[in-house]
Each structure stands twice: as C-alpha cells, then as structure tokens.
C-alpha atoms as a PDB file:
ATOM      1  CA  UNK A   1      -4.321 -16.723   1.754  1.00  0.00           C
ATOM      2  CA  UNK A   2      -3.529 -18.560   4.864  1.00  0.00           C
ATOM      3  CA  UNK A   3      -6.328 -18.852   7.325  1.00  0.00           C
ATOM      4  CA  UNK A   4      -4.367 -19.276  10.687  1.00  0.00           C
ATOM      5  CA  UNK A   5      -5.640 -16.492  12.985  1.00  0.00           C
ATOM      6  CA  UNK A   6      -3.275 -13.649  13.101  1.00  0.00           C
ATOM      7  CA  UNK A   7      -1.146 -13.049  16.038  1.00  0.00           C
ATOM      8  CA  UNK A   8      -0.065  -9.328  17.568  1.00  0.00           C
ATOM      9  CA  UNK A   9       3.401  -8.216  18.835  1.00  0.00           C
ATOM     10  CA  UNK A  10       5.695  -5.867  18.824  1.00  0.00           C
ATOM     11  CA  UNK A  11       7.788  -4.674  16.098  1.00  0.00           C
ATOM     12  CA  UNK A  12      11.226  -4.588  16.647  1.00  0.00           C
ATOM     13  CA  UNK A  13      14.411  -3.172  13.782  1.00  0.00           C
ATOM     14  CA  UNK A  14      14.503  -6.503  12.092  1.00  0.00           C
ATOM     15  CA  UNK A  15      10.118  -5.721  10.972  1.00  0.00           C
ATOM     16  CA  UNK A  16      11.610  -3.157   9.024  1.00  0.00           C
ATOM     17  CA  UNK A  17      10.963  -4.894   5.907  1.00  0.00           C
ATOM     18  CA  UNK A  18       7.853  -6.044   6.767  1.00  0.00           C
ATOM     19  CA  UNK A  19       6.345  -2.721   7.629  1.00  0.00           C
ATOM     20  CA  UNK A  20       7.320  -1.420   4.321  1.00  0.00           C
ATOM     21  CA  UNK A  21       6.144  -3.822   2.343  1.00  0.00           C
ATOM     22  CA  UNK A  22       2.378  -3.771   4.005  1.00  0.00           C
ATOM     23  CA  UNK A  23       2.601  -0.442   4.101  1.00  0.00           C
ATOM     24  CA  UNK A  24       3.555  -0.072   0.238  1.00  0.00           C
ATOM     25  CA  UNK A  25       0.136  -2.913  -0.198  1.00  0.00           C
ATOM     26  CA  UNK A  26      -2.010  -1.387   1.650  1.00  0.00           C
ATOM     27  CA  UNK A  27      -1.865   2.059   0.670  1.00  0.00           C
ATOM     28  CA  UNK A  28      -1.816   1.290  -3.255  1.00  0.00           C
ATOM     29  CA  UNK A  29      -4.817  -1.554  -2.220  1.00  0.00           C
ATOM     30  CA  UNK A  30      -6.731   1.059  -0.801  1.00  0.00           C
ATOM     31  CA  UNK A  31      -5.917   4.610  -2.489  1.00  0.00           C
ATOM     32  CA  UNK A  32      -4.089   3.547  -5.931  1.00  0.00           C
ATOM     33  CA  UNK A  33      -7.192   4.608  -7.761  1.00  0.00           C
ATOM     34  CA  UNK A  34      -7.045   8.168  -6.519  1.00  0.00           C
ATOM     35  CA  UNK A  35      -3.326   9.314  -7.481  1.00  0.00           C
ATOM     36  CA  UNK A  36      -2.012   9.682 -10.992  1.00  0.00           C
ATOM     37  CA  UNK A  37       0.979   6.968 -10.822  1.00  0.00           C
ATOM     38  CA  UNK A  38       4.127   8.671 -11.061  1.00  0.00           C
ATOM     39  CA  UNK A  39       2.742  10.242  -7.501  1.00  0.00           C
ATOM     40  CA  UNK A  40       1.957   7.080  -6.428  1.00  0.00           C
ATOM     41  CA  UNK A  41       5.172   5.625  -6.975  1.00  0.00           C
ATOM     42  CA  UNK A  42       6.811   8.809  -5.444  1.00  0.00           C
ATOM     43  CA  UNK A  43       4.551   9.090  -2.398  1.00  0.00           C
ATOM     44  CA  UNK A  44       5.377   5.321  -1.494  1.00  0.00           C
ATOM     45  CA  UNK A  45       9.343   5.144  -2.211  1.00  0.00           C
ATOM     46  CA  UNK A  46       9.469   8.563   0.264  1.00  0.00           C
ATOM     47  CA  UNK A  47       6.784   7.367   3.268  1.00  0.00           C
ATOM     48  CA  UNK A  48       7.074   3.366   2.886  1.00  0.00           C
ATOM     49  CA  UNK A  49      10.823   2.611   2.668  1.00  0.00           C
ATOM     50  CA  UNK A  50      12.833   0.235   4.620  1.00  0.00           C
ATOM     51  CA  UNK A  51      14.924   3.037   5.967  1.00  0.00           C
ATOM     52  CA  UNK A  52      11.880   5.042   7.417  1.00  0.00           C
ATOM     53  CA  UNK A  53      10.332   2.239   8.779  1.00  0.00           C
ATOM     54  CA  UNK A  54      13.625   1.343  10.865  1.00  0.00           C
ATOM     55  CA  UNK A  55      13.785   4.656  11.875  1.00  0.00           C
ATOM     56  CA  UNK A  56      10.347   4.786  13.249  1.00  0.00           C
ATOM     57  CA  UNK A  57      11.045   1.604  15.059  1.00  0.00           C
ATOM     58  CA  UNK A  58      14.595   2.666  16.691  1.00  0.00           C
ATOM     59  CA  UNK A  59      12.778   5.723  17.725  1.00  0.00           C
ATOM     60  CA  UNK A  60      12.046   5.575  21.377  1.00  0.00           C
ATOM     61  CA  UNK A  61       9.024   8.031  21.059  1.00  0.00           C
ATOM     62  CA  UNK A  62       7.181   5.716  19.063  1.00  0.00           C
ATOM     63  CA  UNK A  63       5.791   1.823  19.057  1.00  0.00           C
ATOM     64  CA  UNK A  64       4.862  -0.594  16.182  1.00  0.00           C
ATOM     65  CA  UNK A  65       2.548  -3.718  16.150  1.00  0.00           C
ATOM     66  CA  UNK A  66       2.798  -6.343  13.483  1.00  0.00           C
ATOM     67  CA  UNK A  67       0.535  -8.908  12.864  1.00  0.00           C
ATOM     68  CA  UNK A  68       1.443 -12.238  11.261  1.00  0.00           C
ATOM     69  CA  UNK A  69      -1.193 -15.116   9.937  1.00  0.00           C
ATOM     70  CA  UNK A  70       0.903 -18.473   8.777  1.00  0.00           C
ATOM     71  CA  UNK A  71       4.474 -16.539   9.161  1.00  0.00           C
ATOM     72  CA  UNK A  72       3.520 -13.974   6.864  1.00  0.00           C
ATOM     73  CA  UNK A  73       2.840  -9.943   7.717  1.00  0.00           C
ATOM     74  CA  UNK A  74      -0.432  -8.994   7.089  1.00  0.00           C
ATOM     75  CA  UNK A  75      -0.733  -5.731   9.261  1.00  0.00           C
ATOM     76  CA  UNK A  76       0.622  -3.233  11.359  1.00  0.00           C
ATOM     77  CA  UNK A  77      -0.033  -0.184  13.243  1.00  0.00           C
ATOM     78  CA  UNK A  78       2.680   3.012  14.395  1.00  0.00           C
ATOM     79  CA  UNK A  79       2.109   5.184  17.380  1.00  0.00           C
ATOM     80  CA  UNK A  80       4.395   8.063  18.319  1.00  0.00           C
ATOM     81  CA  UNK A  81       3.956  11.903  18.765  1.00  0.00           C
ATOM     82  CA  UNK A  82       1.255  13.769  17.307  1.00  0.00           C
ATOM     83  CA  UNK A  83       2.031  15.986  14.332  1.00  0.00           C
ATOM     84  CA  UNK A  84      -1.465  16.817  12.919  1.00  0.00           C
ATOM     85  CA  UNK A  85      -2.024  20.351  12.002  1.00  0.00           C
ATOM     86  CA  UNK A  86      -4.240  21.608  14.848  1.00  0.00           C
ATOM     87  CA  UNK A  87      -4.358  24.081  16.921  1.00  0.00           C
ATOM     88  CA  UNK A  88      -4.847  22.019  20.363  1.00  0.00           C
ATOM     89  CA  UNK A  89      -2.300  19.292  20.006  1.00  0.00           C
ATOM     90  CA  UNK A  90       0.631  19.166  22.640  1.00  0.00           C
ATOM     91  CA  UNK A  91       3.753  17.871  23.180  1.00  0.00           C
ATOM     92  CA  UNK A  92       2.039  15.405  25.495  1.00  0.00           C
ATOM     93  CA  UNK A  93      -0.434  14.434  22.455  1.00  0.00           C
ATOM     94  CA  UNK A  94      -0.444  10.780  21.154  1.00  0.00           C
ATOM     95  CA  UNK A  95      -1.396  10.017  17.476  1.00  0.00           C
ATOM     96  CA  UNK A  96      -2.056   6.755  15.612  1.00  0.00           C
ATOM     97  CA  UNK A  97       0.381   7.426  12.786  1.00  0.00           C
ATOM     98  CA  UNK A  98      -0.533   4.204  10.870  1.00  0.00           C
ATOM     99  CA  UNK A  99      -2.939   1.222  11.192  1.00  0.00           C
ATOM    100  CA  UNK A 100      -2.634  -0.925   8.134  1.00  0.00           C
ATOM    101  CA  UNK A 101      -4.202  -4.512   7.214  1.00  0.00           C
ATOM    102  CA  UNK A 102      -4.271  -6.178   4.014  1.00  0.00           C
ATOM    103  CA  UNK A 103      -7.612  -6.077   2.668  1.00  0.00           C
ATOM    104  CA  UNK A 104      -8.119  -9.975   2.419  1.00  0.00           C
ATOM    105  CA  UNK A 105      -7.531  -9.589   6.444  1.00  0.00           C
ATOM    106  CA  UNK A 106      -9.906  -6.605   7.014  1.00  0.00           C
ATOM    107  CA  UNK A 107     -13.378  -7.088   8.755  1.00  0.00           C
ATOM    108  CA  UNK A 108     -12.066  -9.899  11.015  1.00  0.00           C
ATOM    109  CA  UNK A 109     -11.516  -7.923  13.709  1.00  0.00           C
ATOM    110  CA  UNK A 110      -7.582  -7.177  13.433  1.00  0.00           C
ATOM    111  CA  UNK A 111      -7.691  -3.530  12.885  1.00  0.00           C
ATOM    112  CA  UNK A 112      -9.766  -3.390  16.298  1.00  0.00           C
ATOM    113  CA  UNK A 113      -7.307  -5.842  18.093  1.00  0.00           C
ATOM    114  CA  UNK A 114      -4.100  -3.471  16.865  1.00  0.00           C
ATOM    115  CA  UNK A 115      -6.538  -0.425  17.793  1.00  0.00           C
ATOM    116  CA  UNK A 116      -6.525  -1.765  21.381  1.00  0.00           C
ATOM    117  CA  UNK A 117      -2.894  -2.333  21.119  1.00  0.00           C
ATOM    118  CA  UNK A 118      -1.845   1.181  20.470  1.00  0.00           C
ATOM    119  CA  UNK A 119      -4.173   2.732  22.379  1.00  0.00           C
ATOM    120  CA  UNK A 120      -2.621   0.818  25.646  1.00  0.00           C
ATOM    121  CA  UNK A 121       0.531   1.987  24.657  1.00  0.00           C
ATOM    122  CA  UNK A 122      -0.522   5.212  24.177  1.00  0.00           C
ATOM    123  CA  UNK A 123      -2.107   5.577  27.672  1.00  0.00           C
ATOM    124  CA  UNK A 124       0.633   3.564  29.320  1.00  0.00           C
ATOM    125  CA  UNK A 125       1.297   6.612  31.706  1.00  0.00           C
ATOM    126  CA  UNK A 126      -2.316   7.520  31.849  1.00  0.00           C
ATOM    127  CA  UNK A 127      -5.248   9.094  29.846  1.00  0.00           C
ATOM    128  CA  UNK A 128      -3.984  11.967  27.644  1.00  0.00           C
ATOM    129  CA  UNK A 129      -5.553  13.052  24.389  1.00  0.00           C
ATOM    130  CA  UNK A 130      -4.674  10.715  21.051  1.00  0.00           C
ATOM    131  CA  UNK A 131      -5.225  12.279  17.823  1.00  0.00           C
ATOM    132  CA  UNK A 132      -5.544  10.477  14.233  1.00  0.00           C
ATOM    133  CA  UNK A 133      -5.471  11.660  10.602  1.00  0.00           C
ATOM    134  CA  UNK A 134      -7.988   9.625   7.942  1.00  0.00           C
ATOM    135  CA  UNK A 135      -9.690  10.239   4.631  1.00  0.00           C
ATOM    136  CA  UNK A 136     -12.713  11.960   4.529  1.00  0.00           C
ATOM    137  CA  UNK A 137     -13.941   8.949   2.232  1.00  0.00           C
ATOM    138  CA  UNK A 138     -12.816   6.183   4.243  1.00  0.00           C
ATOM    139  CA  UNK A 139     -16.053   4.991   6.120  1.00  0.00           C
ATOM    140  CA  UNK A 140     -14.807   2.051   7.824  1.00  0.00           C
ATOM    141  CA  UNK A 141     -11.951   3.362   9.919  1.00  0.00           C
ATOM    142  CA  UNK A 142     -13.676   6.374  10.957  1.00  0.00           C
ATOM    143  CA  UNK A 143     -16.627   4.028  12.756  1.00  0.00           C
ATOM    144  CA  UNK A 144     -14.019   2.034  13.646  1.00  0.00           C
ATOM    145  CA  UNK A 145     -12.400   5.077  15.495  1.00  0.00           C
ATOM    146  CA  UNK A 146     -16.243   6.661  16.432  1.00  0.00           C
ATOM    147  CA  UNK A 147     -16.403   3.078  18.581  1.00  0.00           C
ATOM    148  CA  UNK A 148     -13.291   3.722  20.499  1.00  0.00           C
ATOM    149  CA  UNK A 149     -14.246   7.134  21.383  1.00  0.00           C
ATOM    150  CA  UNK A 150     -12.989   9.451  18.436  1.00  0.00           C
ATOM    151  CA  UNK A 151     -14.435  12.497  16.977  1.00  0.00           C
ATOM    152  CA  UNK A 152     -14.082  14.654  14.527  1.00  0.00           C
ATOM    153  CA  UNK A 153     -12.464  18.316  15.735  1.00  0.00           C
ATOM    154  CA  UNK A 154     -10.592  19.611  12.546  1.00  0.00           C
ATOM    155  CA  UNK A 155      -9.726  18.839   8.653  1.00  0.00           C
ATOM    156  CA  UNK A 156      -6.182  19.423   6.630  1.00  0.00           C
ATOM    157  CA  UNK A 157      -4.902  17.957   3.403  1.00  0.00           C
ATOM    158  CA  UNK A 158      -2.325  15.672   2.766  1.00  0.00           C
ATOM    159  CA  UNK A 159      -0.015  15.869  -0.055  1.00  0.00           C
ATOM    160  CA  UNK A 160       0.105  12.382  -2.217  1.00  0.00           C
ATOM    161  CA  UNK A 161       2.271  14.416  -5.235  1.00  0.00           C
ATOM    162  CA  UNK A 162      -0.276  16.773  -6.959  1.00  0.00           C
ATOM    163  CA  UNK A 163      -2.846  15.256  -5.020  1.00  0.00           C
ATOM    164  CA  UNK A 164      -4.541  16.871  -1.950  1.00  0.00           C
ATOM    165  CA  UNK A 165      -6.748  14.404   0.016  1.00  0.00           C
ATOM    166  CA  UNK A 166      -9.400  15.601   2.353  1.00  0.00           C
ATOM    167  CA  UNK A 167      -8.491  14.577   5.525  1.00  0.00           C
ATOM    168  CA  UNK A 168     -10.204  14.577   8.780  1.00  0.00           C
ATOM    169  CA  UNK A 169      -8.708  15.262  12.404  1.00  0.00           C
ATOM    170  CA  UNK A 170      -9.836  12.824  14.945  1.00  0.00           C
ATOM    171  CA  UNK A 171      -9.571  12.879  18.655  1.00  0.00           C
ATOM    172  CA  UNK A 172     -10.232  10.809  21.445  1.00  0.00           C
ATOM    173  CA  UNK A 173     -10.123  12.871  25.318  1.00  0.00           C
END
C-alpha cells in the first residue's frame, strides 16, 4: 500500500473501470460476510459492472469523485437523483448514491474529503434536501453523516439476493 496522500477529482467515462473495481472491493471488504456467495457474486456482477458505472458517469444528472494514492484508485463517491423509498423525497432531492474507500484508506480522512465533494455538487444551485441510504450496522458512516448534518427520518431494505439488509434513511435539510 502506497502512502502518497490521495488526491480528489472528477470522474469522467474512461473511470469506468476504476469505479467498478472499488466498488466490487469495497462492498465484498465490507459486507462479504453477510451474503451467502452465489448472492454475492450476483449482487456485484448486476450493481458494480463496467457498463453501469459508465452509464452513471455519462449521465448528466449525476457526478462521480475518484480518489487516487500513487496512480492507483482507492475510492470514490456517486451523486445523482434521489431514489430512496420515502415518502418526502422530490424530484429536486439529491442523494449520495455511493461513497466507497478501500479499507486500508479508511479513517484518514478521505471519506470526509469526498463527503465535502459531493455535497458541493449537490448544493451547486443552492441548499435543497440530500438524502442517503446505509446499513443499520454500519457505525462509522452514519457519524460520519450525523457530523455533516444527517439524520435519521425512515428505514427500507435492500435486496443483496435472498438477503434483506436493514437499512436506514438519512437526510440532511
């Protein structure tokens, strides 16, 4: 593991792969444990392939950030349109869809710094409310979130093959 401090831009078409791969890491890092692993394997060829992620970055509803330490990805975070399940979300809603970062990266500070990064974007054209989905279990991001203003207003599950993880609603304004 390099230890060059990771730099933040903007993902463009050609991150594609990039995106797909940390995305593929960091969810099986993070959640393999909870998923028999023929859903596993099903859940991450459907949401982190290289033609979704290209098709989340061509879409001009939506913004990615990827961060790189030494020329290698080692984050990311997605931003587009919310789609949670609740009652009070808008067409003039923003979510953060993804935030991602390898777990030898985590705790330094880079999930904050791509935080701030989508949360500009997000409010580019002013305050409006932003809305994110996490796991009930997942302690860290949610005081990550409770420091930038998030709360809790809702819960839904999430489908990872038989699978049905508890997952809480977040919003911030």
């Amino acid at each position: 593991m390099t230890t060059t401090p990771p730099t933040i831009r903007r993902a463009g078409p050609g991150d594609a792969e990039a995106l797909a791969a940390i995305g593929r890491a960091t969810f099986a890092e993070t959640f393999a444990h909870l998923y028999p692993p023929e859903d596993l394997a099903a859940f991450l060829d459907a949401a982190h392939n290289v033609e979704r992620a290209r098709a989340d970055l061509v879409d001009p509803a939506k913004a990615a950030w990827l961060a790189e330490a030494g020329g290698e990805a080692v984050g990311y975070a997605l931003a587009g349109p919310c789609k949670l399940p609740h009652p009070e979300v808008t067409a003039s809603c923003g979510e953060l869809d993804r935030i991602y970062v390898l777990a030898g990266r985590q705790g330094g500070g880079l999930g904050s710094r791509l935080l701030a990064e989508t949360l500009a974007w997000l409010e580019k054209d002013g305050p409006r409310r932003i809305w994110i989905g996490v796991w009930s279990q997942n302690l860290g991001a949610q005081k990550l979130y409770a420091r930038h203003g998030f709360e809790q207003v809702g819960t839904y599950e999430f489908p990872v093959g038989r699978v049905r993880d508890h997952e809480f609603i977040l919003r911030r304004g």
